[in-house]
Protein backbone atom coordinates (compact mmCIF):
# COMPACT_ATOMS: atom_id res chain seq x y z
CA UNK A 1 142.68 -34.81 109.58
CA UNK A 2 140.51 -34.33 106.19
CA UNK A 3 140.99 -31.16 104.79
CA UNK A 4 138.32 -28.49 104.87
CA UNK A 5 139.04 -26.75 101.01
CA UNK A 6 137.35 -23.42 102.31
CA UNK A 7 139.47 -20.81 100.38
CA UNK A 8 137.36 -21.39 97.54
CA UNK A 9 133.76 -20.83 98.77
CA UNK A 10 134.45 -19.54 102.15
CA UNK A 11 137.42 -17.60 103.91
CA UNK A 12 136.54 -20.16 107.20
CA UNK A 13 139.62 -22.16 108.26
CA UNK A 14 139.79 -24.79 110.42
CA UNK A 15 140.95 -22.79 113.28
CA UNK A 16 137.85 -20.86 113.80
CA UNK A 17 136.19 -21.21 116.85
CA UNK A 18 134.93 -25.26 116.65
CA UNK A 19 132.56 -23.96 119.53
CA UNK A 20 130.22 -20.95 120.06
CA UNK A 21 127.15 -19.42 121.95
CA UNK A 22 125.82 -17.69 119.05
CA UNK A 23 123.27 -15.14 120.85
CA UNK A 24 125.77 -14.32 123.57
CA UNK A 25 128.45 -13.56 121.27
CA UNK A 26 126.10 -11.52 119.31
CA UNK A 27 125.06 -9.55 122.45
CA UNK A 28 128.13 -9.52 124.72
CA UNK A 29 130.55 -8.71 121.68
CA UNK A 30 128.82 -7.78 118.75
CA UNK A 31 130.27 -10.33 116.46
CA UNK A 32 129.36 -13.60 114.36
CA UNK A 33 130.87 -16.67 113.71
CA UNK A 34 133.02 -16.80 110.29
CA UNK A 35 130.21 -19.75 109.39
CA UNK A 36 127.56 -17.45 108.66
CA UNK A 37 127.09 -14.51 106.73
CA UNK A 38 127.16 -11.29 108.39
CA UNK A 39 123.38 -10.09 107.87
CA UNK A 40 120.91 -10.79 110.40
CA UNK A 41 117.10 -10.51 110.06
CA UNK A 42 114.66 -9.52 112.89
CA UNK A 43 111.46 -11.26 112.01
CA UNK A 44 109.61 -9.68 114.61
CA UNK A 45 110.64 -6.08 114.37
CA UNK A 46 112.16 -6.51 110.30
CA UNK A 47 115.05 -5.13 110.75
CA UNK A 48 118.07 -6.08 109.25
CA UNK A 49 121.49 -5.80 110.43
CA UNK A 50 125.23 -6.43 109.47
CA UNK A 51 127.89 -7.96 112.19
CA UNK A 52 131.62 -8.30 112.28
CA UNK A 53 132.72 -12.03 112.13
CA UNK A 54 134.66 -13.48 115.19
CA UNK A 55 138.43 -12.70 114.65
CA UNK A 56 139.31 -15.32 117.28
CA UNK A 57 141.45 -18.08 116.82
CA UNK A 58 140.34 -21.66 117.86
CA UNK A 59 141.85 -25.20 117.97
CA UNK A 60 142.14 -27.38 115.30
CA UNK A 61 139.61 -29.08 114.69
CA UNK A 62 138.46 -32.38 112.88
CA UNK A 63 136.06 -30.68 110.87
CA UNK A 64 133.24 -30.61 113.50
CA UNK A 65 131.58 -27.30 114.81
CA UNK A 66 128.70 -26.82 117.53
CA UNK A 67 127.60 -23.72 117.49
CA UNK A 68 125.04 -23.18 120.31
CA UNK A 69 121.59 -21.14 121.42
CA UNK A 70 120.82 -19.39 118.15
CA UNK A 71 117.33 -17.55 118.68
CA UNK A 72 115.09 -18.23 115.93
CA UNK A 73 113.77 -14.82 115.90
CA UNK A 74 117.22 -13.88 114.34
CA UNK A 75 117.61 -15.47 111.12
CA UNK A 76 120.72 -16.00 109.94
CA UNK A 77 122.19 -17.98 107.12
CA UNK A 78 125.61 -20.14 106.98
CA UNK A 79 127.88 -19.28 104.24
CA UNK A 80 127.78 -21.60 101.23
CA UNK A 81 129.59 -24.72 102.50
CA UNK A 82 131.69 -27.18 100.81
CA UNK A 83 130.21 -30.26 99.39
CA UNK A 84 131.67 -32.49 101.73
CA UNK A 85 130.04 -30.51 104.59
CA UNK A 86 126.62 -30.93 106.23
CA UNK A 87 124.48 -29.54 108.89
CA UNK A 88 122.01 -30.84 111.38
CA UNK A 89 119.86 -28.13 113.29
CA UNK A 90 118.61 -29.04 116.69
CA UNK A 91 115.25 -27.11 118.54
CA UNK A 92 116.33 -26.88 121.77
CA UNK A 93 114.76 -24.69 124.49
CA UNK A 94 112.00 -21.90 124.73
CA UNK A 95 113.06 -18.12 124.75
CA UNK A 96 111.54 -15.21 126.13
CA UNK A 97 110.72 -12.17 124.48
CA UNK A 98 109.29 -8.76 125.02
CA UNK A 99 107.86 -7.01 122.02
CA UNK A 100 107.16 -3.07 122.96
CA UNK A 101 106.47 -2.61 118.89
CA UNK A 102 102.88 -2.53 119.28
CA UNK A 103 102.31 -0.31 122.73
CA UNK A 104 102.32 3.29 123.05
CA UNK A 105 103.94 3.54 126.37
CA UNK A 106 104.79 1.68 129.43
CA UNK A 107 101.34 1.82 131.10
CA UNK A 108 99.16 0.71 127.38
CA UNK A 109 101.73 -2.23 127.69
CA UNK A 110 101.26 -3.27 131.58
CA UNK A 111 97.11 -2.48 130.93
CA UNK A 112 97.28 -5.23 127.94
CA UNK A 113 100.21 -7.59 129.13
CA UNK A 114 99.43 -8.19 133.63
CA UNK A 115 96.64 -9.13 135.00
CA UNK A 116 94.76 -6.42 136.92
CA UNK A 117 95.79 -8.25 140.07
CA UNK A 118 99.67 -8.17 138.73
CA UNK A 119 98.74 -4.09 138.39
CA UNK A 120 97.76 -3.73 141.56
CA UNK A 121 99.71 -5.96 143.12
CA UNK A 122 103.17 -4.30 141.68
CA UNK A 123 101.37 -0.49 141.94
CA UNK A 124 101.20 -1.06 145.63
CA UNK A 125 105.21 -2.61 146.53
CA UNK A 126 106.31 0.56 144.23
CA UNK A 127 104.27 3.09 146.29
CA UNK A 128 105.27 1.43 149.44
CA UNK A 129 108.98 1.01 148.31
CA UNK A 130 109.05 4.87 147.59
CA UNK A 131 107.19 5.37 151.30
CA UNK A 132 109.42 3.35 153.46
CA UNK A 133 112.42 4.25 151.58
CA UNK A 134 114.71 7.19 149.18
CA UNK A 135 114.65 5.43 146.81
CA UNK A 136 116.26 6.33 143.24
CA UNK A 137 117.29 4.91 140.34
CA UNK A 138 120.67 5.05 138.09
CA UNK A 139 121.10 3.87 134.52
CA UNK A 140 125.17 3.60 133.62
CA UNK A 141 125.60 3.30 130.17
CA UNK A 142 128.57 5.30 127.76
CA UNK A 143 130.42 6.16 130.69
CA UNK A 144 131.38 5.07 134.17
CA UNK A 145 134.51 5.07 136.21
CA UNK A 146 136.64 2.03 136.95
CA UNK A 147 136.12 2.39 140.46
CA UNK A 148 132.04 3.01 141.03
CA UNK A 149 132.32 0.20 138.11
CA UNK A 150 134.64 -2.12 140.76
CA UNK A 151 132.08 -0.89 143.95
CA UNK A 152 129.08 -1.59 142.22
CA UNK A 153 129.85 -5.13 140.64
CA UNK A 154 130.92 -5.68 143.99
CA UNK A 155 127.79 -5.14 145.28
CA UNK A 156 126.30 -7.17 142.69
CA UNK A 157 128.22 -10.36 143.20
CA UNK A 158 127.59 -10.22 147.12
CA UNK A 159 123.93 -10.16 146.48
CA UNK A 160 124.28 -12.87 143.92
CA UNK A 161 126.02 -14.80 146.67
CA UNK A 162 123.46 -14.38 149.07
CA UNK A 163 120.82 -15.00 146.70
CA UNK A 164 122.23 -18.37 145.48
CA UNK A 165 122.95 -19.34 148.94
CA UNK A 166 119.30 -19.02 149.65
CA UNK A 167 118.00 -20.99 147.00
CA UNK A 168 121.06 -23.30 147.23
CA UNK A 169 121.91 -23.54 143.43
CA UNK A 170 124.63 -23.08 141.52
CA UNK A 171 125.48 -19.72 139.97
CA UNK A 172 127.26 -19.78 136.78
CA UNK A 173 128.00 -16.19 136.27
CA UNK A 174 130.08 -15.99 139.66
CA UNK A 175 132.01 -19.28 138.22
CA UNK A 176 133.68 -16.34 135.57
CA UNK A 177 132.69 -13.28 137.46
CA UNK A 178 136.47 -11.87 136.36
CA UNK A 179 135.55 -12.01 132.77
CA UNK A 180 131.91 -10.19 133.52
CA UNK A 181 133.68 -7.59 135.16
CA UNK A 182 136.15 -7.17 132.05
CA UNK A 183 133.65 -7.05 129.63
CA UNK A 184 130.85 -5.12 131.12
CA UNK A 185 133.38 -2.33 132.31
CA UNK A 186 134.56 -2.36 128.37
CA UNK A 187 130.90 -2.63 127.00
CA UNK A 188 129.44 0.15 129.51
CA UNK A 189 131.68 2.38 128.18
CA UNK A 190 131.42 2.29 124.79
CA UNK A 191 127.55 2.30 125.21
CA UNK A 192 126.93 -1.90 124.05
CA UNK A 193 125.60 -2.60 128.15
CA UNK A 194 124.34 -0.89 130.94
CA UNK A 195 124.03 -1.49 134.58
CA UNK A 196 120.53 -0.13 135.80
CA UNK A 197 120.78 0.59 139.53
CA UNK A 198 118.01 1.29 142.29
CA UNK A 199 119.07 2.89 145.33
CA UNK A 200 118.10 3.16 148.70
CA UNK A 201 119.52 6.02 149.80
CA UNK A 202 123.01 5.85 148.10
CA UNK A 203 123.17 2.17 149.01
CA UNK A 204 122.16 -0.14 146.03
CA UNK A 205 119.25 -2.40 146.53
CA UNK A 206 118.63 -3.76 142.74
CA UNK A 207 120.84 -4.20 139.80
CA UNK A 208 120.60 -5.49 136.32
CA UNK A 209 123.26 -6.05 133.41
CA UNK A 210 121.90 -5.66 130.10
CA UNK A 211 123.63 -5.59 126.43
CA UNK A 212 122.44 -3.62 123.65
CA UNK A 213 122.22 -4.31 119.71
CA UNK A 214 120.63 -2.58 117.52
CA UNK A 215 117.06 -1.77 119.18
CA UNK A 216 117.23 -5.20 121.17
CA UNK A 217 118.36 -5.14 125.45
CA UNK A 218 119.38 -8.35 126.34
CA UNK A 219 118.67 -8.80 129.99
CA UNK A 220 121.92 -10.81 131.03
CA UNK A 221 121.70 -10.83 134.86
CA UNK A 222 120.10 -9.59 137.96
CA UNK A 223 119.71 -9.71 141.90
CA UNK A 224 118.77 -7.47 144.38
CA UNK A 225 119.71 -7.09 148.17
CA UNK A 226 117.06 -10.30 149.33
CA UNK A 227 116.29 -7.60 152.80
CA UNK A 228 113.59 -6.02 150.26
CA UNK A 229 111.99 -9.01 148.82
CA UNK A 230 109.31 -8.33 150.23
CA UNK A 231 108.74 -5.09 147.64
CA UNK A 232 109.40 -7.41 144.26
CA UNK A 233 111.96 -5.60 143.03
CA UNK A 234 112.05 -7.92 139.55
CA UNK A 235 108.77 -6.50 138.89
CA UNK A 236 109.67 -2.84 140.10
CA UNK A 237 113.10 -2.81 137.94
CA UNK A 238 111.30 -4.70 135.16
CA UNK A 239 108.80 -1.91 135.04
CA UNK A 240 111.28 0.72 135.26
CA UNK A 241 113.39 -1.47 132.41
CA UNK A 242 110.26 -0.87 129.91
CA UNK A 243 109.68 2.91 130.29
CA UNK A 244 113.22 3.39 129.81
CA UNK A 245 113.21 1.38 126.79
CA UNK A 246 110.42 3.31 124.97
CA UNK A 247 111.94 6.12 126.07
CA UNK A 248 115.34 5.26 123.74
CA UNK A 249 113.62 3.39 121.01
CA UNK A 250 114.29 -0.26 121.90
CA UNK A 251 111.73 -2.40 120.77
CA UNK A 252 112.20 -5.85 122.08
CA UNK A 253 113.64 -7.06 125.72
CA UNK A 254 115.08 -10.37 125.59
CA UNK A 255 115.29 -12.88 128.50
CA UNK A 256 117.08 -15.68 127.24
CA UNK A 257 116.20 -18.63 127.85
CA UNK A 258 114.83 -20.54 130.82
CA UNK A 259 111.26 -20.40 131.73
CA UNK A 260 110.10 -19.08 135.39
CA UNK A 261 106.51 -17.82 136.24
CA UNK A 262 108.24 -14.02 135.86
CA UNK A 263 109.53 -14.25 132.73
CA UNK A 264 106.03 -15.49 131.40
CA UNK A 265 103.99 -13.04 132.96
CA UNK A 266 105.93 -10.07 131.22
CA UNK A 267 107.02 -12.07 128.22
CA UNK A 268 104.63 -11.70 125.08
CA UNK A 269 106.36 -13.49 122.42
CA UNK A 270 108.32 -17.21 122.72
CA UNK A 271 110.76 -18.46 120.54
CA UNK A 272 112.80 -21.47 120.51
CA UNK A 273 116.97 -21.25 120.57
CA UNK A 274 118.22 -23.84 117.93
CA UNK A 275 121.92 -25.67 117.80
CA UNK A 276 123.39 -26.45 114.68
CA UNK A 277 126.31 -29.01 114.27
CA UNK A 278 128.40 -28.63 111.09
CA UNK A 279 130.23 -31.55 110.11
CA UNK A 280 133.12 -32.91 107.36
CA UNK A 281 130.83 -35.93 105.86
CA UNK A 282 134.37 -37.49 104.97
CA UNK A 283 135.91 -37.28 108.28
CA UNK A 284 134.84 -40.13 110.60
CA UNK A 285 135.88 -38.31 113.66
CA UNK A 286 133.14 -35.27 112.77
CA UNK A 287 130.80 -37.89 112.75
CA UNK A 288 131.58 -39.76 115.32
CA UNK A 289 131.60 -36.22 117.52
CA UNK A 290 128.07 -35.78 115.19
CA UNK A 291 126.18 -38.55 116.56
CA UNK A 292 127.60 -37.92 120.11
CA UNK A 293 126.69 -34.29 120.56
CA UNK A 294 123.25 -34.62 118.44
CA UNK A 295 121.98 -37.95 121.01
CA UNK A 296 123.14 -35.85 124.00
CA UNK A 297 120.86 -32.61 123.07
CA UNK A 298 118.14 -34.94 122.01
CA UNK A 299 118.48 -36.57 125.28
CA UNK A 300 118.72 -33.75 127.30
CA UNK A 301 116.15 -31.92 125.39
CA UNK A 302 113.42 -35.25 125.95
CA UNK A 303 113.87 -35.33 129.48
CA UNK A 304 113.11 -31.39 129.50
CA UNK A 305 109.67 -31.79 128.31
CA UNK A 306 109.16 -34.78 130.67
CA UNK A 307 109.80 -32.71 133.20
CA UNK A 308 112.52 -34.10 134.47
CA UNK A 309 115.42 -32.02 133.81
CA UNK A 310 114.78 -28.39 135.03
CA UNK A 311 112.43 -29.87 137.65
CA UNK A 312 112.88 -32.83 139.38
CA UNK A 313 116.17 -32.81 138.63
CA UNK A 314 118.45 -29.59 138.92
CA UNK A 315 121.75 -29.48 137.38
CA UNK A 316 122.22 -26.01 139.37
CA UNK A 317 121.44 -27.76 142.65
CA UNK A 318 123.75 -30.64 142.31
CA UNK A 319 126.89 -28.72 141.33
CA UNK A 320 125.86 -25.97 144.57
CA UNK A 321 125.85 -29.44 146.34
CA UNK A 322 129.20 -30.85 145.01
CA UNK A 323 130.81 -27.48 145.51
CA UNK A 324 129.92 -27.32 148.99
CA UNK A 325 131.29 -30.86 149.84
CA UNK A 326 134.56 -29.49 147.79
């Protein structure tokens, strides 16, 4: 293996993390790879901000490190590299973003953002929603026990369940529901995540995982009981989401990343996520990993905008299929 003389520009070693998911380990944990410095720019809101670099160790690695779905909204810079060391960026898919900077209040942003039909459509499943049912809502965040915690991610994995099973696609997030259930118990409670709930009664019909930096939610996951689909509770909770959010002084809502008709009919502001690869120009196995990883994205990424991947083709799908026959 070629060695990677970091002590001198950079306190990286080569076992730091050789893979990432930049934006999700900013917003599930709050930290930053050791490759990058720790400020962070908001060029939508301005805002600046300082992180704590990833403490974890990693495998050894050849001098090759893919760091994944960095939002270009958040600029950040890598530390000053060696000279042996390059890096290859990679524009990868589209983001969603909701910017409440420039609104007053929930209702100036729904007047400007939904169509008029959208208004009426979600004023009238609310009203009837409240009619039919008691309904009420819940937000958990800086304190909740372990066991309404345990009853309510309960809940939330038996609608995801029934939800996937409906639209018979894979669901990632049950895949390592043990580790969501760590974390967000963890994160809750120290006030980085919340679980917004909507009740019927004191059963739960809607909820929604979010994490919090700064004066950014990220919207991680939600599902709803699919008996009240007929309300569009997305809509209802996203609504409820946004008033609760001026209300505390966040100023953008981010989706992630995957487009779907809801996402851009509340979404105001798209952004691309970005990989980048950094690679040991001297070691041949870095750049034999190099040109792997980079045709692969580019491949993957051409066959999004053909429409092929995401539409005709499902990854989700095939895997639900594959599991079932398993």
């Amino acid at each position: 293996m070629a060695s990677m003389n970091f002590e001198q520009t950079t306190p990286l070693s080569t076992r730091a993390p050789k893979t990432a998911r930049w934006a999700f380990d900013l917003f599930n944990r709050q930290k930053i790879h050791p490759l990058y410095d720790k400020s962070v720019k908001n060029k939508v809101t301005g805002d600046n901000y300082v992180l704590s670099h990833d403490d974890r160790i990693g495998q050894k690695t050849n001098g090759f490190f893919k760091i994944l779905d960095i939002p270009e909204y958040l600029m950040t810079e890598p530390k000053l590299l060696p000279k042996n060391f390059g890096l290859i960026t990679i524009q990868q898919y589209d983001g969603f973003l909701i910017d409440l900077s420039q609104y007053k209040n929930v209702d100036d942003f729904m007047v400007q953002q939904l169509s008029k039909r959208s208004q009426k459509r979600l004023h009238k499943s609310a009203r009837e929603l409240n009619e039919n049912y008691a309904i009420t809502h819940k937000v958990f965040r800086g304190h909740i026990t372990q066991s309404e915690h345990k009853y309510l991610l309960g809940v939330f994995a038996s609608f995801l369940k029934k939800r996937f099973k409906e639209k018979k696609t894979f669901n990632k997030y049950l895949a390592k529901w043990g580790y969501y259930e760590e974390l967000s118990f963890k994160k809750i409670n120290e006030g980085a995540a919340s679980l917004f709930v909507i009740y019927n009664g004191e059963t739960p019909i809607c909820l929604t995982l979010n994490f919090h930096f700064e004066d950014i939610l990220f919207s991680e996951l939600e599902s709803y009981d699919i008996d009240y689909s007929q309300y569009g509770l997305g809509d209802i909770s996203m609504r409820y989401h946004i008033k609760w959010c001026f209300d505390h002084n966040i100023q953008l809502i981010d989706l992630a990343m995957g487009k779907t008709n809801f996402k851009e009919k509340w979404c105001n502001y798209v952004y691309y996520f970005h990989h980048h690869f950094f690679y040991n120009k001297n070691n041949l196995g870095a750049l034999v990993q190099l040109c792997f990883e980079f045709t692969k994205f580019k491949l993957w990424q051409a066959l999004r905008n053909m429409g092929i991947v995401g539409h005709r083709f499902r990854f989700d799908k095939l895997l639900y299929k594959l599991k079932r026959q398993t």
